[in-house]
N, C-alpha and C. Protein backbone atom coordinates (compact mmCIF):
# COMPACT_ATOMS: atom_id res chain seq x y z
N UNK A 1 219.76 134.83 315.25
CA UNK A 1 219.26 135.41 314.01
C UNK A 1 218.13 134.53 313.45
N UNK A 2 216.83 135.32 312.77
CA UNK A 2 215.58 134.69 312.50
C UNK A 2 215.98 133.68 311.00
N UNK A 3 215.47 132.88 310.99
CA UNK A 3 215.37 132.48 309.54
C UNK A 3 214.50 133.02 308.46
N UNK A 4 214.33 132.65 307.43
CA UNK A 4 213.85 133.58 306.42
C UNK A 4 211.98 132.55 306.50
N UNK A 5 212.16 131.95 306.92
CA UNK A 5 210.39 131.38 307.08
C UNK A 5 210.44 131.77 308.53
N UNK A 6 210.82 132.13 309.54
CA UNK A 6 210.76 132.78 311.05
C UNK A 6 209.89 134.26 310.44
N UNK A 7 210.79 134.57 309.81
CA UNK A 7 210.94 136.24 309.94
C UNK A 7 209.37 136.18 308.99
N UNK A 8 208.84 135.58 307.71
CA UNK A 8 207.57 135.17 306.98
C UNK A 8 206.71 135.47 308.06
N UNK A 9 206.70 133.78 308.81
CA UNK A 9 205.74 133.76 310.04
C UNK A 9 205.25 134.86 310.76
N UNK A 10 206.36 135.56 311.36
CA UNK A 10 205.92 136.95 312.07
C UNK A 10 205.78 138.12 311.54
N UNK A 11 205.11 137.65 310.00
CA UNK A 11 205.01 138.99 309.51
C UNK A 11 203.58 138.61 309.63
N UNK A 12 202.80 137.89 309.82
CA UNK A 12 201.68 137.49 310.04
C UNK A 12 200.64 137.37 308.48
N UNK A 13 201.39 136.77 307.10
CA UNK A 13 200.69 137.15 306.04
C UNK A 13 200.68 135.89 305.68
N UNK A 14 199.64 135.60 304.59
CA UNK A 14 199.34 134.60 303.94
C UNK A 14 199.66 134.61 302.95
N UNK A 15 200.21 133.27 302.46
CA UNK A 15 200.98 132.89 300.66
C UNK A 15 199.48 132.97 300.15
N UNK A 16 199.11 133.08 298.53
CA UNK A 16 198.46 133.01 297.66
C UNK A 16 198.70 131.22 297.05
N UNK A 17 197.77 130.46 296.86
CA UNK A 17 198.67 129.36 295.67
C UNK A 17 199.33 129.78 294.85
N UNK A 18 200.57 129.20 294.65
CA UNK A 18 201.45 129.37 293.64
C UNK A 18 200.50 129.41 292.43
N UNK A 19 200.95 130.67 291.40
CA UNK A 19 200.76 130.58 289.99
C UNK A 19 200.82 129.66 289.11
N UNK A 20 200.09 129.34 288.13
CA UNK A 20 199.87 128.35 287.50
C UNK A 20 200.57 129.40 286.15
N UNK A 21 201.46 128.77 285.11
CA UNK A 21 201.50 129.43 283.88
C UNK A 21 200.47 129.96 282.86
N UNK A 22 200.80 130.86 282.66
CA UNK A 22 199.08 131.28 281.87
C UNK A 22 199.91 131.22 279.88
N UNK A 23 201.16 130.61 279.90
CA UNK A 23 201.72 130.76 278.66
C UNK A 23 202.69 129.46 278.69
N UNK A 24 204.01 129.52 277.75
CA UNK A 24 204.64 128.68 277.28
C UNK A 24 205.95 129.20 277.76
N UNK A 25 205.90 129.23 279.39
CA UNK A 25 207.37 129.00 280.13
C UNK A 25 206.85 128.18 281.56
N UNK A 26 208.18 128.29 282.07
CA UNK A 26 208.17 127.83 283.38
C UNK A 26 208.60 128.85 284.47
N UNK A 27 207.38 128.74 285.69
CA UNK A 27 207.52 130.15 286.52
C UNK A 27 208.66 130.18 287.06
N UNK A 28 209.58 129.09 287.26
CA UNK A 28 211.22 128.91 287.92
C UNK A 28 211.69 128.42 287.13
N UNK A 29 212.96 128.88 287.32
CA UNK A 29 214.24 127.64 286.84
C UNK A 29 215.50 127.84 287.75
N UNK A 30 215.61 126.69 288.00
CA UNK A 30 217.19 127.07 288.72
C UNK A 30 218.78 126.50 287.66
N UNK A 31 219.27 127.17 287.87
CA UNK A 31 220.78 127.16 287.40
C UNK A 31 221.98 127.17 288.04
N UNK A 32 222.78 126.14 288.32
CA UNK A 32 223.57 126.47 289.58
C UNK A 32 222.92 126.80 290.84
N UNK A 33 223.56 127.61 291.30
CA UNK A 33 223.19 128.27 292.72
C UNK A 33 221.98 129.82 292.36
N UNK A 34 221.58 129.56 290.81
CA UNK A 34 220.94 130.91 290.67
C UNK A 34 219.44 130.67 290.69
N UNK A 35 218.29 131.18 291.10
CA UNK A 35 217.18 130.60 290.84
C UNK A 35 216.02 132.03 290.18
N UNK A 36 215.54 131.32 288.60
CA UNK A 36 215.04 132.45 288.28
C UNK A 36 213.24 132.53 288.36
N UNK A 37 212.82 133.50 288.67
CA UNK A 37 211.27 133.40 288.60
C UNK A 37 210.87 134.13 287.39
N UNK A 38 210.33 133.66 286.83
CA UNK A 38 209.75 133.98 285.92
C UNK A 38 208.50 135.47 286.29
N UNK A 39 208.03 136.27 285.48
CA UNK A 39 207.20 137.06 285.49
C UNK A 39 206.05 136.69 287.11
N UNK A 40 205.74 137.68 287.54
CA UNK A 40 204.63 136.67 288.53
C UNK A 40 203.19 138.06 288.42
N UNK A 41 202.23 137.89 289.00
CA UNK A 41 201.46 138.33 288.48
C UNK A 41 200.41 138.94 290.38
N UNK A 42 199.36 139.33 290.18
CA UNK A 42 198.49 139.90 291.72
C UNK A 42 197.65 138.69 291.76
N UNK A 43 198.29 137.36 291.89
CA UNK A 43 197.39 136.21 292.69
C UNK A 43 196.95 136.30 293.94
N UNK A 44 195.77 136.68 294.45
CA UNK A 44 195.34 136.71 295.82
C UNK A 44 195.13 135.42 296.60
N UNK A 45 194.61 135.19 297.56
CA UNK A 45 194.78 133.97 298.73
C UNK A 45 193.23 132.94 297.66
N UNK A 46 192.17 133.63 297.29
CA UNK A 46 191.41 133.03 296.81
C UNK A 46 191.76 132.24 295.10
N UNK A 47 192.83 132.83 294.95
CA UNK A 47 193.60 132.77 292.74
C UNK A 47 193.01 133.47 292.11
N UNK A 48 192.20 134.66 292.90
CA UNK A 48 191.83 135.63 291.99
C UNK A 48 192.95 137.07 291.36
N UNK A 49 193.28 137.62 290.83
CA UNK A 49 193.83 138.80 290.60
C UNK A 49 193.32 140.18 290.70
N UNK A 50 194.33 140.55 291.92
CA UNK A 50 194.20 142.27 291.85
C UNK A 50 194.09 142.65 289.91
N UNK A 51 192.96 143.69 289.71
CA UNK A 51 192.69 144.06 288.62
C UNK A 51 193.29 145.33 288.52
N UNK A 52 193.34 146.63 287.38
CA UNK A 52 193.37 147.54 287.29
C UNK A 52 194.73 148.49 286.88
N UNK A 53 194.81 149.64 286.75
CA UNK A 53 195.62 150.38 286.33
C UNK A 53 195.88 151.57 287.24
N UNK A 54 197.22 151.55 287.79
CA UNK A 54 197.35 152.56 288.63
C UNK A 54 197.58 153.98 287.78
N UNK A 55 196.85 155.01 288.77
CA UNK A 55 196.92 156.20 288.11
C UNK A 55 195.32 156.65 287.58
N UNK A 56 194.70 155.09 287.40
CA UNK A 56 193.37 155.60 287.16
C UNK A 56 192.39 154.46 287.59
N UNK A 57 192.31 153.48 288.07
CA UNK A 57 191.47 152.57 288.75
C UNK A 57 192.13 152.10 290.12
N UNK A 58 193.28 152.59 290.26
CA UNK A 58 193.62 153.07 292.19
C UNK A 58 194.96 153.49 291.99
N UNK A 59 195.20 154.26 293.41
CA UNK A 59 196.33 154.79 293.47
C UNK A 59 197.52 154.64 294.11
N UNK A 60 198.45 154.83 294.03
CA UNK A 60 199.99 154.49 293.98
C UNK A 60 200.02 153.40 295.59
N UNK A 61 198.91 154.18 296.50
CA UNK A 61 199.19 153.23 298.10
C UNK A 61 198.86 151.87 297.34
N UNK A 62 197.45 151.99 296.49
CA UNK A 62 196.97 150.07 296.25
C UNK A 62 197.85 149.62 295.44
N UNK A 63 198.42 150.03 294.60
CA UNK A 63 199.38 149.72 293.89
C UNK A 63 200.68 149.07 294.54
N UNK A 64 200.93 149.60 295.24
CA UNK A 64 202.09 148.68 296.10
C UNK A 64 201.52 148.11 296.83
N UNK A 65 200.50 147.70 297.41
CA UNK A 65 199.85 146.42 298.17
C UNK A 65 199.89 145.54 296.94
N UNK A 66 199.55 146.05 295.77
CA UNK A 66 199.30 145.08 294.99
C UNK A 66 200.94 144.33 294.43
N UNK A 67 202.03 145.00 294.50
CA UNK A 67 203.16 144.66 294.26
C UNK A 67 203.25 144.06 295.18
N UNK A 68 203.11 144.17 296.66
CA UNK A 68 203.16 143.29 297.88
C UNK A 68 202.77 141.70 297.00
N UNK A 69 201.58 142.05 297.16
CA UNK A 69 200.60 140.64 296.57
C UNK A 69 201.59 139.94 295.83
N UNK A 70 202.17 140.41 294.78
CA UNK A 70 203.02 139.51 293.73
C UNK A 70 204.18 139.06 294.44
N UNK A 71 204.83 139.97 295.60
CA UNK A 71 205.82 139.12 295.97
C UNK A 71 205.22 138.08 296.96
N UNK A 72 204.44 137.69 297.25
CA UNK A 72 203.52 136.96 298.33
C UNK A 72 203.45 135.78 297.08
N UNK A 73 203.24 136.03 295.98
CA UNK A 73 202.82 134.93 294.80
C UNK A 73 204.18 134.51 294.70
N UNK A 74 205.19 135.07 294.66
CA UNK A 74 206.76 134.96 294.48
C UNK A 74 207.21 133.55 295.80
N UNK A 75 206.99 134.28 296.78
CA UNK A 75 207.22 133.25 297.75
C UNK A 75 206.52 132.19 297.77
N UNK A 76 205.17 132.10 297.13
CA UNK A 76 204.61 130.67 297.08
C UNK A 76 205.38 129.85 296.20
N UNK A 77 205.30 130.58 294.99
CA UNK A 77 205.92 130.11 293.71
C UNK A 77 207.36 129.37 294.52
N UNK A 78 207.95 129.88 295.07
CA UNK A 78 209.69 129.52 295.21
C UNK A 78 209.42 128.16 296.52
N UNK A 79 208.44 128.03 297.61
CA UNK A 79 207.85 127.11 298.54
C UNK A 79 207.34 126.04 297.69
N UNK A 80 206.93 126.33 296.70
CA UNK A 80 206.18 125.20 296.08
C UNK A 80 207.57 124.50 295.51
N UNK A 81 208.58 125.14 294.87
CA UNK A 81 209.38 124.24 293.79
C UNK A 81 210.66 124.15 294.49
N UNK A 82 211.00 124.61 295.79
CA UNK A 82 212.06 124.25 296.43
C UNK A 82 212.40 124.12 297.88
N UNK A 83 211.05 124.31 298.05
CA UNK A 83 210.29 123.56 299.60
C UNK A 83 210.59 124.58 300.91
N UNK A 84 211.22 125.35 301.05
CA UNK A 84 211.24 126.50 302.33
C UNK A 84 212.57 127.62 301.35
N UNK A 85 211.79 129.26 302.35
CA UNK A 85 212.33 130.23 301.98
C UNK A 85 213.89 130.55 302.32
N UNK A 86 213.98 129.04 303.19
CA UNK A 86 215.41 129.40 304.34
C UNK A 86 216.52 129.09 302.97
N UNK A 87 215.94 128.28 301.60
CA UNK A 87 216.80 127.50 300.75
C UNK A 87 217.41 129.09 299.73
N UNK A 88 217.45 129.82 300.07
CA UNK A 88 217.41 131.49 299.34
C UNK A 88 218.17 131.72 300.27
N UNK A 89 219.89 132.11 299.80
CA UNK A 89 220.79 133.19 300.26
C UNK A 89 220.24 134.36 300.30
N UNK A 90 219.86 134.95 299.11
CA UNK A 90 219.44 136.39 298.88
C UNK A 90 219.24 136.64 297.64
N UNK A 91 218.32 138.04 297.47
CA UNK A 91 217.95 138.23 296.14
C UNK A 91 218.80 138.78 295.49
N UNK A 92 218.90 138.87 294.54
CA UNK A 92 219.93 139.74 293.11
C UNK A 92 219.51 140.69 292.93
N UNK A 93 217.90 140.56 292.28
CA UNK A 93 217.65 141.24 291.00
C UNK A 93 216.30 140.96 290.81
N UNK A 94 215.53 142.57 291.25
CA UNK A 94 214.29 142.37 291.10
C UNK A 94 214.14 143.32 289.70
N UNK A 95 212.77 142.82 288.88
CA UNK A 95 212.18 143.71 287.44
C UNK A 95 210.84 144.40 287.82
N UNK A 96 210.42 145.03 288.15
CA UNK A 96 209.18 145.08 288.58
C UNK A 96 208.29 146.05 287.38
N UNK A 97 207.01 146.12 286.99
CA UNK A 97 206.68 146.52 286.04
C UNK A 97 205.08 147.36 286.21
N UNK A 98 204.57 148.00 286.09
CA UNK A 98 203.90 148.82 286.75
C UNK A 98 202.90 149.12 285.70
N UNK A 99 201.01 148.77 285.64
CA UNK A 99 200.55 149.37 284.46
C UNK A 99 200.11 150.39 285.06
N UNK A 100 200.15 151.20 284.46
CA UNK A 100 200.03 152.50 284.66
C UNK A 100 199.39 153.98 283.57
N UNK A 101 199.10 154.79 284.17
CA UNK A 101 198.93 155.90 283.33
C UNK A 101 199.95 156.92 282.84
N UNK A 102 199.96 157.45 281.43
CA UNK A 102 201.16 158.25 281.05
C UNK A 102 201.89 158.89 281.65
N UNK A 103 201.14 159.41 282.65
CA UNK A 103 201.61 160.43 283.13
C UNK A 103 202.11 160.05 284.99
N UNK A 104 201.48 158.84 285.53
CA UNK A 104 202.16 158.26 286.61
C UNK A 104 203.54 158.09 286.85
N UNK A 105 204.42 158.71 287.49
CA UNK A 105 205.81 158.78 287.41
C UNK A 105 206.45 158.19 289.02
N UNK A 106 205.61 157.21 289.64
CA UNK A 106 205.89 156.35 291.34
C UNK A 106 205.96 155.22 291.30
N UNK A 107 206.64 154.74 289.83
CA UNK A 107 206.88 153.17 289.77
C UNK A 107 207.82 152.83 291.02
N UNK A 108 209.33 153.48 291.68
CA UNK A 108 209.42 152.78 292.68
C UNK A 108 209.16 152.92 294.27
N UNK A 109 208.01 153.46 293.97
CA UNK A 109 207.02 153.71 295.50
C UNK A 109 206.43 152.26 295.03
N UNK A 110 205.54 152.02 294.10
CA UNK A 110 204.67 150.82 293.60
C UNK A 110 205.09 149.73 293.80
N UNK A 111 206.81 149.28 293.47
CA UNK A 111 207.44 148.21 293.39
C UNK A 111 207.57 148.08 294.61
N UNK A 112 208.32 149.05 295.75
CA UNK A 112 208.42 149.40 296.96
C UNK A 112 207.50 147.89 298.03
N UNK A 113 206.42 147.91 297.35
CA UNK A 113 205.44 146.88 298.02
C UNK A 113 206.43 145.43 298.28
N UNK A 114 206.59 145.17 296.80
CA UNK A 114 207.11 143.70 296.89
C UNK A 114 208.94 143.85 297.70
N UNK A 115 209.21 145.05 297.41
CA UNK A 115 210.88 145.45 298.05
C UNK A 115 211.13 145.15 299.61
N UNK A 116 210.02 145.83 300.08
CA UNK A 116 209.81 145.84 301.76
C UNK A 116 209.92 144.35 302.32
N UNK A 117 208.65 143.44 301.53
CA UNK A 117 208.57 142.25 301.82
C UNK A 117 209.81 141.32 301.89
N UNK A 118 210.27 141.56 300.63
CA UNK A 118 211.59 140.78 300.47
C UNK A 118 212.82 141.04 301.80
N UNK A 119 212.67 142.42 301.75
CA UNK A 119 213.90 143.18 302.70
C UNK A 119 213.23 142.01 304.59
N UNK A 120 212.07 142.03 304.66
CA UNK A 120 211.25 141.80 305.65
C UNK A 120 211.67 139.99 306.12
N UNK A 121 211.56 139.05 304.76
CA UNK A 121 211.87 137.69 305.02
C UNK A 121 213.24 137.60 304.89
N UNK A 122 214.36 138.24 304.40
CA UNK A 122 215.36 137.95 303.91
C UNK A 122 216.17 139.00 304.60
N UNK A 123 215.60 139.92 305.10
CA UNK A 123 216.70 140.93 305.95
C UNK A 123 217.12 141.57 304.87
N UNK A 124 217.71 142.98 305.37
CA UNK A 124 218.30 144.31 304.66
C UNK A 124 219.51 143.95 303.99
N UNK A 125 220.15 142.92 304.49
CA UNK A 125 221.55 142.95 304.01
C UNK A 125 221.22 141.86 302.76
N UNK A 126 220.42 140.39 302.89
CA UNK A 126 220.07 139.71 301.33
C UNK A 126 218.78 139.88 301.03
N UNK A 127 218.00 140.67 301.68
CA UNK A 127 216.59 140.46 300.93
C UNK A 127 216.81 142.02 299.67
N UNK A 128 217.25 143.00 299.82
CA UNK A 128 217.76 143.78 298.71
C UNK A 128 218.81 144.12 298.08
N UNK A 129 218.09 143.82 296.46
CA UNK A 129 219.14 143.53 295.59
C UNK A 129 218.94 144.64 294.39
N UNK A 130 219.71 144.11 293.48
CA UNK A 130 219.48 145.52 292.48
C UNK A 130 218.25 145.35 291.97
N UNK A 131 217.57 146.71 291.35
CA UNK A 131 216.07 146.48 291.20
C UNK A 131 216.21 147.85 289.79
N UNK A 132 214.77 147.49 288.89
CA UNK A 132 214.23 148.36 288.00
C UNK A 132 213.35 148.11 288.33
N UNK A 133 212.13 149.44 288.29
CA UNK A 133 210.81 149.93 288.41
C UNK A 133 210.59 150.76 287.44
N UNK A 134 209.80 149.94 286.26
CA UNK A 134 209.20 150.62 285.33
C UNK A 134 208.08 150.81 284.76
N UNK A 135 207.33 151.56 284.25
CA UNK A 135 206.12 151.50 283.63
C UNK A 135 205.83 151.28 282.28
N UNK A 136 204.64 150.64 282.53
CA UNK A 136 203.63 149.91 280.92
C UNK A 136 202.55 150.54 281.19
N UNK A 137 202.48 150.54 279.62
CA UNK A 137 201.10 151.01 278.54
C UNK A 137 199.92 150.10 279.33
N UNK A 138 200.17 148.49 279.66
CA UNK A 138 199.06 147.23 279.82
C UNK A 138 200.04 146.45 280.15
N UNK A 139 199.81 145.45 280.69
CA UNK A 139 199.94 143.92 281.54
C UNK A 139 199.03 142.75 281.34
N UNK A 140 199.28 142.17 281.09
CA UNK A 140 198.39 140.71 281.15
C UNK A 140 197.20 140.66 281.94
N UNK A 141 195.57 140.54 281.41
CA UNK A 141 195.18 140.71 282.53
C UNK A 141 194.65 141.82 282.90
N UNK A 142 195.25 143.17 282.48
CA UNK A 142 194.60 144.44 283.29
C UNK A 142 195.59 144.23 284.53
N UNK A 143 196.66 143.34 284.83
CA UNK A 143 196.80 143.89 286.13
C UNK A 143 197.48 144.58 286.45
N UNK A 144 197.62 145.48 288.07
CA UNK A 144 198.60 146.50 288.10
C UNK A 144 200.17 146.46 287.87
N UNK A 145 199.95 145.02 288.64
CA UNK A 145 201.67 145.03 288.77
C UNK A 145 202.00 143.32 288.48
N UNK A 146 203.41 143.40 287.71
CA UNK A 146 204.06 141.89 287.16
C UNK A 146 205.39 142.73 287.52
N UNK A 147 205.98 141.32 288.54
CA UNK A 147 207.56 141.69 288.77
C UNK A 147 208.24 139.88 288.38
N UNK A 148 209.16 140.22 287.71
CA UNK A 148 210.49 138.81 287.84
C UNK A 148 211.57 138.99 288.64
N UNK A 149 212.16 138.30 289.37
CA UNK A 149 213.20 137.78 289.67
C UNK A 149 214.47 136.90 289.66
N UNK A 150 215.79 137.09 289.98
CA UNK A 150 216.58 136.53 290.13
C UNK A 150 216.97 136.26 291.83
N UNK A 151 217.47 135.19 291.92
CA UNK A 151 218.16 134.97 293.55
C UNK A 151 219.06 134.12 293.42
N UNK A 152 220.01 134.20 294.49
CA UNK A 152 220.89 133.04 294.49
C UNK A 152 220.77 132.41 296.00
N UNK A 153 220.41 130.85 295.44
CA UNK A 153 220.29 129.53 297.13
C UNK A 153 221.35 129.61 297.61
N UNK A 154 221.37 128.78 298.88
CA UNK A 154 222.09 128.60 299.51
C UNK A 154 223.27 127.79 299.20
């Protein structure tokens, strides 16, 4: 059976630098065996951010690349502050949050992006956990998509 940085590797994708706080928290915290991420945001490989609003500056496919993207920021974020993905039993509890237009109703096709990934390093049985996919008015940023997490280490 692959490990959870095996199974990364052969997905053939690149981490983003971990997020830097753009406010007055901390992007992790761990508690016990629980480890929480804070909000994460569309950091690309350069620290630039996917921009825009799905529904009207792209549609539901870029939108979940762009949820991809955040869980790609997710895994840096969690490499940076606890040194490999193998240190993650499995996820709990994803929030995922979607800006969007009124009338866009494919928040979990959108979230779907960062879901796959997770399911992808962590396998079907701990990489999915319970999840909400919802939509906003705006996001920080203009950007499409901000998801948080919960997981529990090893």
């Amino acid at each position: 059976m692959k490990t959870a940085e095996e199974n990364f590797e052969a997905l053939g994708l690149t981490l983003p630098p971990p997020p830097k706080p753009l406010g007055v928290y901390k992007p992790c915290l761990i508690d016990g065996k629980y480890l929480y991420l804070s909000g994460h945001g569309t950091v690309q490989e350069d620290g630039t951010l996917i921009i825009g609003r799905v529904g009207k500056d792209m549609d539901m496919d870029a939108g979940k690349l762009a949820a991809r993207q955040v869980g790609l920021a997710m895994l840096a974020t969690i490499k940076a502050n606890i040194g490999s993905l193998n240190k993650v039993k499995r996820v709990i509890k994803v929030l995922g949050m979607v800006n969007c237009t009124p009338e866009f109703e494919r928040h979990p096709y959108v979230i779907n992006g960062c879901s796959e990934l997770f399911a992808s390093v962590w396998g079907t049985e701990n990489g999915i956990g319970v999840r909400s996919a919802v939509g906003f008015g705006s996001l920080p940023d203009n950007i499409p998509v901000e998801i948080e997490a919960l997981f529990e280490l090893e």
